[in-house]
C-alpha atoms as a PDB file:
ATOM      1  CA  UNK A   1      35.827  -3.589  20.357  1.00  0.00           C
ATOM      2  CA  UNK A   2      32.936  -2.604  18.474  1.00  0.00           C
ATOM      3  CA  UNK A   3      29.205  -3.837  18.989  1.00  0.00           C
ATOM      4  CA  UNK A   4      27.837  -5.713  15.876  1.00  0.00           C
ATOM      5  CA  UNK A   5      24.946  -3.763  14.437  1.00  0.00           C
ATOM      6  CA  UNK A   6      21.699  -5.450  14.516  1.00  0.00           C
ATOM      7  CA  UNK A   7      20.151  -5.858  11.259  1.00  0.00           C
ATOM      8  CA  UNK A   8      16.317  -5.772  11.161  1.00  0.00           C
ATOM      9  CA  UNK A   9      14.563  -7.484   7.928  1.00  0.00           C
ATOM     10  CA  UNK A  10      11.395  -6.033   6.247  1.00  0.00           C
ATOM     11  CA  UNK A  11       8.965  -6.579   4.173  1.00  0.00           C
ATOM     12  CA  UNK A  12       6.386  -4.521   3.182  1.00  0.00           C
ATOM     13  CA  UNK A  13       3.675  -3.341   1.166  1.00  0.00           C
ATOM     14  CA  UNK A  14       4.480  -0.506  -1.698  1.00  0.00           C
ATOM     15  CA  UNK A  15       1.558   1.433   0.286  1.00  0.00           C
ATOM     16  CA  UNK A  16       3.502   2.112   2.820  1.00  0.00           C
ATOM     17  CA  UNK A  17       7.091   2.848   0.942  1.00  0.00           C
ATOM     18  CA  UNK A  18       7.568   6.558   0.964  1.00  0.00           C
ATOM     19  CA  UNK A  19       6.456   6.406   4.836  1.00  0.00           C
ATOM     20  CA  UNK A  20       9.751   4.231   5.643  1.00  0.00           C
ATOM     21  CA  UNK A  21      11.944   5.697   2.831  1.00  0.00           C
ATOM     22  CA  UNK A  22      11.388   9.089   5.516  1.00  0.00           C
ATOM     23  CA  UNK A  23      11.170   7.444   8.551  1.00  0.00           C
ATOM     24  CA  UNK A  24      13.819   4.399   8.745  1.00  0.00           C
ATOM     25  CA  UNK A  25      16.545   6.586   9.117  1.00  0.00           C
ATOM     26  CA  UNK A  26      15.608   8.271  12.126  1.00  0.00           C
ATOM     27  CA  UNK A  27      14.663   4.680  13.369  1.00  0.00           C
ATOM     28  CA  UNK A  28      18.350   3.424  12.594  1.00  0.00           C
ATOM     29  CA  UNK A  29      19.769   6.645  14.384  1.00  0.00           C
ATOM     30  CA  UNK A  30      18.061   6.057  17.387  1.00  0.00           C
ATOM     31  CA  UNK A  31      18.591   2.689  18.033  1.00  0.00           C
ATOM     32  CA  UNK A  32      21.501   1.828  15.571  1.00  0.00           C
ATOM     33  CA  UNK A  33      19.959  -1.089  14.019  1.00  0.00           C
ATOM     34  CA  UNK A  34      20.407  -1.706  10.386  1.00  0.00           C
ATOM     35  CA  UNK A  35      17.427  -2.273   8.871  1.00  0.00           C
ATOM     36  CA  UNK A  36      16.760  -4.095   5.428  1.00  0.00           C
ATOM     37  CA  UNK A  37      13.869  -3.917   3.044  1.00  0.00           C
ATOM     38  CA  UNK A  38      12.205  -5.423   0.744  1.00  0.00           C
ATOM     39  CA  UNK A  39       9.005  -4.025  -1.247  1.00  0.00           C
ATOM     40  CA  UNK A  40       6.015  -5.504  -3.007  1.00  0.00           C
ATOM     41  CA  UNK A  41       2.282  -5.921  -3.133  1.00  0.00           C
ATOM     42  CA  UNK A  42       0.555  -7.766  -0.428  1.00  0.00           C
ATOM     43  CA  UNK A  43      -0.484 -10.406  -2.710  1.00  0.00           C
ATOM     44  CA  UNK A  44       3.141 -10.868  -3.807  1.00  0.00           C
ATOM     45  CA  UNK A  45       5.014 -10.510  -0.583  1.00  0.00           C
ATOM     46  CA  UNK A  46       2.526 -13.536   0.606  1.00  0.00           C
ATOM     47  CA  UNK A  47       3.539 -15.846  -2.354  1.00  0.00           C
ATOM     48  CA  UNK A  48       6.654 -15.158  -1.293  1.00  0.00           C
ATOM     49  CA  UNK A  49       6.466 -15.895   2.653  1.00  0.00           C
ATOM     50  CA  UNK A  50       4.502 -18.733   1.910  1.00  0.00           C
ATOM     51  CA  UNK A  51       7.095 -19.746  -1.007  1.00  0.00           C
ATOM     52  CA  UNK A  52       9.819 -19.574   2.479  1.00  0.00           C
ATOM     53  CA  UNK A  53      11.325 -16.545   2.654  1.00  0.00           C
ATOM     54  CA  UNK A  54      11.088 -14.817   5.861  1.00  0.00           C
ATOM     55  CA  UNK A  55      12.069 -11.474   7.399  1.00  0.00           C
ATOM     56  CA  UNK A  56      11.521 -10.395  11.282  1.00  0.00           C
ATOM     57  CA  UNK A  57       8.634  -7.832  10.394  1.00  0.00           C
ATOM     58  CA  UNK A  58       5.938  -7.898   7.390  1.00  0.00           C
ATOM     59  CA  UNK A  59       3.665  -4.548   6.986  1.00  0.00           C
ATOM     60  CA  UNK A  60       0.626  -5.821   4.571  1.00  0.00           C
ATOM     61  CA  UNK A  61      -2.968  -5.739   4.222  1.00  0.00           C
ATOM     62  CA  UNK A  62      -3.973  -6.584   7.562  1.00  0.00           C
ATOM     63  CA  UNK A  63      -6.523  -9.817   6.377  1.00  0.00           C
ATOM     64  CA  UNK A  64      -3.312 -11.279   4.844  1.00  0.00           C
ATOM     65  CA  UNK A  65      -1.691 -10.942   8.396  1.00  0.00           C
ATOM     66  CA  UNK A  66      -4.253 -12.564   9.740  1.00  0.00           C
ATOM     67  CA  UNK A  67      -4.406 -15.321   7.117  1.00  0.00           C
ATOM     68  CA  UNK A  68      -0.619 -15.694   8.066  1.00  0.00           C
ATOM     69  CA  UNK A  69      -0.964 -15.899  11.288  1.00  0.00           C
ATOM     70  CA  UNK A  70      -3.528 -18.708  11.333  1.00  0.00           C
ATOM     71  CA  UNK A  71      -1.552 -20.450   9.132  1.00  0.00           C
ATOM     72  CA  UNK A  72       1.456 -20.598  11.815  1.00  0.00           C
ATOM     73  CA  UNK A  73       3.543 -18.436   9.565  1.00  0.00           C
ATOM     74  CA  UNK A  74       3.520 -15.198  12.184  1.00  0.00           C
ATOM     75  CA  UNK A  75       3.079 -15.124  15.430  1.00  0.00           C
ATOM     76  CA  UNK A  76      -0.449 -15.264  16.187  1.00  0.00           C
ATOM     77  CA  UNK A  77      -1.848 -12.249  18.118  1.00  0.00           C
ATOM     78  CA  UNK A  78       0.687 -10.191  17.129  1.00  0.00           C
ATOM     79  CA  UNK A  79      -0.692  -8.099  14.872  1.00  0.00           C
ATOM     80  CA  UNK A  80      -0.274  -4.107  15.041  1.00  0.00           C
ATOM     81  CA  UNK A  81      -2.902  -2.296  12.959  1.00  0.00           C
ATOM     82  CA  UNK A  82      -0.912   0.981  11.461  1.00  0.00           C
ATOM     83  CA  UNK A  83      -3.178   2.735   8.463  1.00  0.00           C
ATOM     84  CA  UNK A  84      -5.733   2.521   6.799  1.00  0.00           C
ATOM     85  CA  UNK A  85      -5.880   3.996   2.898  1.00  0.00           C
ATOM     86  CA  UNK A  86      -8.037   4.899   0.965  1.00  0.00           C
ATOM     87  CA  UNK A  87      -8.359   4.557  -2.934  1.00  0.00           C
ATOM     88  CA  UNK A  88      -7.985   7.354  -5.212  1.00  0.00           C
ATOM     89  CA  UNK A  89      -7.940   8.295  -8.566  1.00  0.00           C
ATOM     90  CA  UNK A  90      -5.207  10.175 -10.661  1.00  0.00           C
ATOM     91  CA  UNK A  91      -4.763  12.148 -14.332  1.00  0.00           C
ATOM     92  CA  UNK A  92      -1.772  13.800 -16.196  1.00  0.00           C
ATOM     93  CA  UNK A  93      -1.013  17.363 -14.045  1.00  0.00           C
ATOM     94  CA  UNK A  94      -2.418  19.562 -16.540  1.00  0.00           C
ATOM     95  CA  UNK A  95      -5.287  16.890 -17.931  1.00  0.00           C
ATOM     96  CA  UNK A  96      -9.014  18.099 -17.399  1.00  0.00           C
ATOM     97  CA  UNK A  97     -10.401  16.264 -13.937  1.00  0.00           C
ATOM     98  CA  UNK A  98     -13.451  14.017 -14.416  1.00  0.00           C
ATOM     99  CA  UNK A  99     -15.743  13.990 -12.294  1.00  0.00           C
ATOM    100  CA  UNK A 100     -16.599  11.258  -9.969  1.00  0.00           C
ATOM    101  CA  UNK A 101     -18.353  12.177  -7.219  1.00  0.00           C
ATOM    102  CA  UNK A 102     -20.710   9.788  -7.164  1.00  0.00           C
ATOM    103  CA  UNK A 103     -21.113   6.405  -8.206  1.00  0.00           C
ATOM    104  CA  UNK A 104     -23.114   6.903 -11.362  1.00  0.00           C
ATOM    105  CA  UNK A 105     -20.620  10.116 -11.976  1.00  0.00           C
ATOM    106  CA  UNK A 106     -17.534   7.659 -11.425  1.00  0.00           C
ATOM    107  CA  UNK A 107     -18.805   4.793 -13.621  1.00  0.00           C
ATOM    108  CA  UNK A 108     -19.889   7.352 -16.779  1.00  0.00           C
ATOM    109  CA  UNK A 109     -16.442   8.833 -16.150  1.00  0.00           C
ATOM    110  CA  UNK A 110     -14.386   5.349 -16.528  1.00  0.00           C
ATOM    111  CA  UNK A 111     -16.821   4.643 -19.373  1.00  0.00           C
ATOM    112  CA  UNK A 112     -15.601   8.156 -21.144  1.00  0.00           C
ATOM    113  CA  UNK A 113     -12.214   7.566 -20.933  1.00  0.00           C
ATOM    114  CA  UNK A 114      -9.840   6.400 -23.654  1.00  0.00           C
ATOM    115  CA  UNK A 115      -7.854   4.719 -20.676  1.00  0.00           C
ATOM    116  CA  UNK A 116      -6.925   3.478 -17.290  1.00  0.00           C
ATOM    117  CA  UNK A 117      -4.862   1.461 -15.097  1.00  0.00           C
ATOM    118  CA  UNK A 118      -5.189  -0.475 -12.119  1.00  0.00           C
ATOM    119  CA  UNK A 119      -2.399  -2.750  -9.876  1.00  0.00           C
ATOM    120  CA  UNK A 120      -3.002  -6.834 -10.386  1.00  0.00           C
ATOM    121  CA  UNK A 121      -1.461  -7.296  -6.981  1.00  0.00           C
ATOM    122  CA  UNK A 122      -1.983  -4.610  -5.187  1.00  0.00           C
ATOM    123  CA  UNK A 123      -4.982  -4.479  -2.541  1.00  0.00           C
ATOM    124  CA  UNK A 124      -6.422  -1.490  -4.481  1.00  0.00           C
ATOM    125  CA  UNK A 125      -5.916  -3.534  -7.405  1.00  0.00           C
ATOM    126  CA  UNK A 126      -7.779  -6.601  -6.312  1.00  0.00           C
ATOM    127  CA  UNK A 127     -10.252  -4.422  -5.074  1.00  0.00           C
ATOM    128  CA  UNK A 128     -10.608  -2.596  -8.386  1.00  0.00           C
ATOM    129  CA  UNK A 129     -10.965  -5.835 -10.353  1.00  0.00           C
ATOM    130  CA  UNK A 130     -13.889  -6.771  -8.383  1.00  0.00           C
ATOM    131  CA  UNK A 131     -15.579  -3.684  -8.065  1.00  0.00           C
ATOM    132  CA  UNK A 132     -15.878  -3.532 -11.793  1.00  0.00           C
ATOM    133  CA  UNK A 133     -17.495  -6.869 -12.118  1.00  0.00           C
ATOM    134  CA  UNK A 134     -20.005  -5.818  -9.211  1.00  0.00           C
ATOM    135  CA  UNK A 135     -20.621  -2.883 -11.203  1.00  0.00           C
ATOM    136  CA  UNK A 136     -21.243  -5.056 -13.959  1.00  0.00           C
ATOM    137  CA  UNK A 137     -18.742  -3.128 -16.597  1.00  0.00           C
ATOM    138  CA  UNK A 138     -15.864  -5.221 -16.557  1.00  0.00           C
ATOM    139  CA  UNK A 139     -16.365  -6.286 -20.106  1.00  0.00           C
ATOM    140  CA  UNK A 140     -17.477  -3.749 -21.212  1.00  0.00           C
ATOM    141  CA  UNK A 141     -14.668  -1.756 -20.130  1.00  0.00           C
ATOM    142  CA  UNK A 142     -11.920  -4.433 -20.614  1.00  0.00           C
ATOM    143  CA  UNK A 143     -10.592  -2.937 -23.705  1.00  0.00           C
ATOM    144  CA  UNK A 144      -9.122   0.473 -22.138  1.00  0.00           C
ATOM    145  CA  UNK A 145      -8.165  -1.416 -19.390  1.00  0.00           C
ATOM    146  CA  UNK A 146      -3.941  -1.709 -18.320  1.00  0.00           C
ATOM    147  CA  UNK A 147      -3.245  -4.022 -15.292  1.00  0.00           C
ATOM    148  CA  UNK A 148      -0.162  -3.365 -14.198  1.00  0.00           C
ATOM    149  CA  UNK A 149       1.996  -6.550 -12.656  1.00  0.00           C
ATOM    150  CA  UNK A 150       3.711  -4.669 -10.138  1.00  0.00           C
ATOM    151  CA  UNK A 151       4.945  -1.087  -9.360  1.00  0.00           C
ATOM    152  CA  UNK A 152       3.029   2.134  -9.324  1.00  0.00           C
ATOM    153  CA  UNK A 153      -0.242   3.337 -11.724  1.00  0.00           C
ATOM    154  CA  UNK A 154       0.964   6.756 -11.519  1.00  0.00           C
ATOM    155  CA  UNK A 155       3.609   6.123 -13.409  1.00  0.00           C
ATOM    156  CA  UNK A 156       2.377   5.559 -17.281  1.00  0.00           C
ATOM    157  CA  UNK A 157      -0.099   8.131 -16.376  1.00  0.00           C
ATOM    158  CA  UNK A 158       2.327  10.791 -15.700  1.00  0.00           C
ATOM    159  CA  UNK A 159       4.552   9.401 -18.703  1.00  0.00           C
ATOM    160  CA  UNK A 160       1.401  10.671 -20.619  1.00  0.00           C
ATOM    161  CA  UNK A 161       0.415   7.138 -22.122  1.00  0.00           C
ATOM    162  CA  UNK A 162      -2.820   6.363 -20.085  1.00  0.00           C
ATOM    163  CA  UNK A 163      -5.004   8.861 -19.127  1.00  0.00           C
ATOM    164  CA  UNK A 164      -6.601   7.522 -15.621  1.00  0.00           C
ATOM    165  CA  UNK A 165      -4.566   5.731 -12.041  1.00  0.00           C
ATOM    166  CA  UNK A 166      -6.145   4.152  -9.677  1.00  0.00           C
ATOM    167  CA  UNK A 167      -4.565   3.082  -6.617  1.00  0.00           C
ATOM    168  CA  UNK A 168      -4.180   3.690  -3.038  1.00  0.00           C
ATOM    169  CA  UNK A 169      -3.719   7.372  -2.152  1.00  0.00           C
ATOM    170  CA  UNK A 170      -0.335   7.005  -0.671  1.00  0.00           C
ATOM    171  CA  UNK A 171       1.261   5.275  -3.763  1.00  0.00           C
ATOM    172  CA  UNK A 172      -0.260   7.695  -6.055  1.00  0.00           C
ATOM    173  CA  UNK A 173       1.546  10.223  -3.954  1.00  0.00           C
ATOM    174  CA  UNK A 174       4.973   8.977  -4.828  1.00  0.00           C
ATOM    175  CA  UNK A 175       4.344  10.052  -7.863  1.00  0.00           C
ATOM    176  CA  UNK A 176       5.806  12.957  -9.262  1.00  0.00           C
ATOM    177  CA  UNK A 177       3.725  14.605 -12.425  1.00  0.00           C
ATOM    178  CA  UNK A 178       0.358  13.998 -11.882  1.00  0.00           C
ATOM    179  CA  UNK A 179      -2.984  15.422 -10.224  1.00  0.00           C
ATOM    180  CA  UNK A 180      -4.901  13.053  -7.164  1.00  0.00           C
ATOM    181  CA  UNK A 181      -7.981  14.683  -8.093  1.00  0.00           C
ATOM    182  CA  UNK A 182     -10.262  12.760  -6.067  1.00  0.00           C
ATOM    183  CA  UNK A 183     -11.176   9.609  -3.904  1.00  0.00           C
ATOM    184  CA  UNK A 184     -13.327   7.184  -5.260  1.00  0.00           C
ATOM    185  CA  UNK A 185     -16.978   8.127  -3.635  1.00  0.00           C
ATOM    186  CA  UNK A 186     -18.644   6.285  -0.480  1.00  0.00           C
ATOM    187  CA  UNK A 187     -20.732   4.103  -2.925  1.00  0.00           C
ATOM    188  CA  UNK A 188     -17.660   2.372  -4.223  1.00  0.00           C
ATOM    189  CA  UNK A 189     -14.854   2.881  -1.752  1.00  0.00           C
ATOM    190  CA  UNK A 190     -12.696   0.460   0.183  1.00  0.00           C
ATOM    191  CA  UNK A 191     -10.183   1.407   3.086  1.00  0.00           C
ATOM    192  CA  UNK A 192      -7.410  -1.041   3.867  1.00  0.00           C
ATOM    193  CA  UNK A 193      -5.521  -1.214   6.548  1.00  0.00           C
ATOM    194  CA  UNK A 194      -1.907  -1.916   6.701  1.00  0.00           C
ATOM    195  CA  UNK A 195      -0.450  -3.668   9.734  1.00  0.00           C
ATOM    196  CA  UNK A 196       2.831  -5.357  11.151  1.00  0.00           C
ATOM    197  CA  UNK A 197       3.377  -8.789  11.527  1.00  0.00           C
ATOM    198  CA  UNK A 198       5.910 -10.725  13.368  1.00  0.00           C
ATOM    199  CA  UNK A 199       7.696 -13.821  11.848  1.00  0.00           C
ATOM    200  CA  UNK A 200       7.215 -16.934  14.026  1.00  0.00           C
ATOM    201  CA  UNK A 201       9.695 -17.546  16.475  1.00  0.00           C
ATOM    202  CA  UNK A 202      11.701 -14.181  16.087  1.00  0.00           C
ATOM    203  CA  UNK A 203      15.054 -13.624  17.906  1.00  0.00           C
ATOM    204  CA  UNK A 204      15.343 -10.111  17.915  1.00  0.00           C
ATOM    205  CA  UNK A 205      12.485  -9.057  20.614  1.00  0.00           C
ATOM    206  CA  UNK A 206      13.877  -5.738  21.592  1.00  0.00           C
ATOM    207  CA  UNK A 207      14.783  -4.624  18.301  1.00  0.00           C
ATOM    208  CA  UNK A 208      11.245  -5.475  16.745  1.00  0.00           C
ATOM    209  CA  UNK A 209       9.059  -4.317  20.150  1.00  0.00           C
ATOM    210  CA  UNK A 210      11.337  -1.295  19.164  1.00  0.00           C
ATOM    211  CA  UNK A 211      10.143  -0.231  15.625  1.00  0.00           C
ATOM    212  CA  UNK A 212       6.887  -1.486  16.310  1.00  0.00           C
ATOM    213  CA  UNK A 213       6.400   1.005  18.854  1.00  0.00           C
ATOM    214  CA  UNK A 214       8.394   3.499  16.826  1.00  0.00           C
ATOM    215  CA  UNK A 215       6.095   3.350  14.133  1.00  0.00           C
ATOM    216  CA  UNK A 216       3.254   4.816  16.368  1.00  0.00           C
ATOM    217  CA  UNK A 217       5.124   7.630  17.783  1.00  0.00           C
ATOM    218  CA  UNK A 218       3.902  11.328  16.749  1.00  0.00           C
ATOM    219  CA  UNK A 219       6.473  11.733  14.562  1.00  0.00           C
ATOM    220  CA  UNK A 220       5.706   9.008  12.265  1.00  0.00           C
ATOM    221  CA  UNK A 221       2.236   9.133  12.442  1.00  0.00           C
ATOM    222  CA  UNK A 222       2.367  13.008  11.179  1.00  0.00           C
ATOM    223  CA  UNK A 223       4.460  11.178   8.378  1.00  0.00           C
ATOM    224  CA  UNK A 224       1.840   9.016   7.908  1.00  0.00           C
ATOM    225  CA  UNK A 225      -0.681  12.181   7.257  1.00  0.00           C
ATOM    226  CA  UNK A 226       1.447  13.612   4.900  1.00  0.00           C
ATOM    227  CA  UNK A 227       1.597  10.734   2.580  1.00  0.00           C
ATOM    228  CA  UNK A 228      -1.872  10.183   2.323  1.00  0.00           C
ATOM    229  CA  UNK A 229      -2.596   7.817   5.030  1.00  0.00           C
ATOM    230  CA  UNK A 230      -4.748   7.548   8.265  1.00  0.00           C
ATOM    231  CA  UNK A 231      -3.073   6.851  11.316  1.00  0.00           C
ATOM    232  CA  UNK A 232      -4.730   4.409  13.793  1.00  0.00           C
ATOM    233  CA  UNK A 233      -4.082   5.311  16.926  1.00  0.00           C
ATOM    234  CA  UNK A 234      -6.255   3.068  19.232  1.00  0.00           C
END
């Protein structure tokens, strides 16, 4: 008689996509759990967990953990900080690379540009949006402006039909065909971290302690450098 597998459901941020596309099958060797996932932005996934649907595990912006935690969704105290990310900044492989090395250098470069595009959901996205109307060039720039509803910036920039991305460095890295030429400077940048967070009331303890500890292991966290992201290791 065969043991039933364990299946182990997941949500989790696009950030952090390439990451488990590399490491889950290692994960599911070792321990031969099954494990399922599901991909979005953190704003999405959290309509959707507070819309009822539910998973064992949720790796998102770590303020909407916490927001989901106080709101008796996770389990509170729970929370495993992972990453952080920073934002970065992406043209056509081949395009000329504007400058932004500065603030003032970053805002005349969006202001040269015939184009760019941003996530709506996304935490770089959200971020993005606001930073612009901080800057005080949101209107002004609104016309060359694509906000894309889900998915990755890279993509229509690589395709050759907008000429800037912004997004978080390890999403930008998924995509094949174009050139991460810089981070946004100090001035204007924001790191987010990513984090697990445990569904309320969750049945499989070993198999969830398990990957949560897996995904600090050195193996995964010189994953983690690869794609772009800073491990936290505290």
């Amino acid at each position: 008689m065969t043991t039933p597998t364990t299946t182990l459901k997941l949500m989790s941020t696009m950030a952090l996509r390439s990451v488990l596309n590399e490491v889950i099958p290692e994960f599911e060797k070792q321990t031969g759990t099954t494990v399922e996932v599901k991909y979005g932005a953190t704003a999405k996934l959290t309509e959707r967990i507070r819309g009822g649907s539910r998973g064992d595990i949720v790796i998102a912006v770590a303020g909407s953990i916490n927001e989901l935690e106080a709101e008796d969704i996770l389990h509170q105290g729970a929370r495993v900080d992972l990453v952080t990310s920073d934002v970065a900044m992406a043209v056509k492989l081949g395009a000329p690379v504007p400058d932004i090395s500065t603030q003032e250098a970053f805002i005349a470069t969006l202001r040269a540009a015939r184009s760019f595009v941003y996530s709506k959901q996304g935490a770089s996205g959200m971020y993005f949006a606001s930073l612009l109307k901080r800057l005080g060039i949101d209107e002004e720039l609104r016309a060359k402006a694509t906000v894309l509803a889900e998915g990755l910036t890279g993509e229509p920039v690589a395709r050759g039909e907008i000429e800037l991305a912004v997004q978080q460095m390890s999403e930008l890295m998924q995509v094949p065909g174009i050139n991460i030429f810089a981070k946004l400077p100090p001035a204007v940048q924001q790191s987010t971290t990513f984090s697990i967070g445990i569904f309320k009331d969750p049945t499989k303890h070993a198999v969830i302690n398990a990957f949560t500890a897996f995904m600090r292991t050195p193996a995964v966290t010189a994953v983690y450098k690869r794609q772009g992201l800073d491990p936290i290791t505290r």
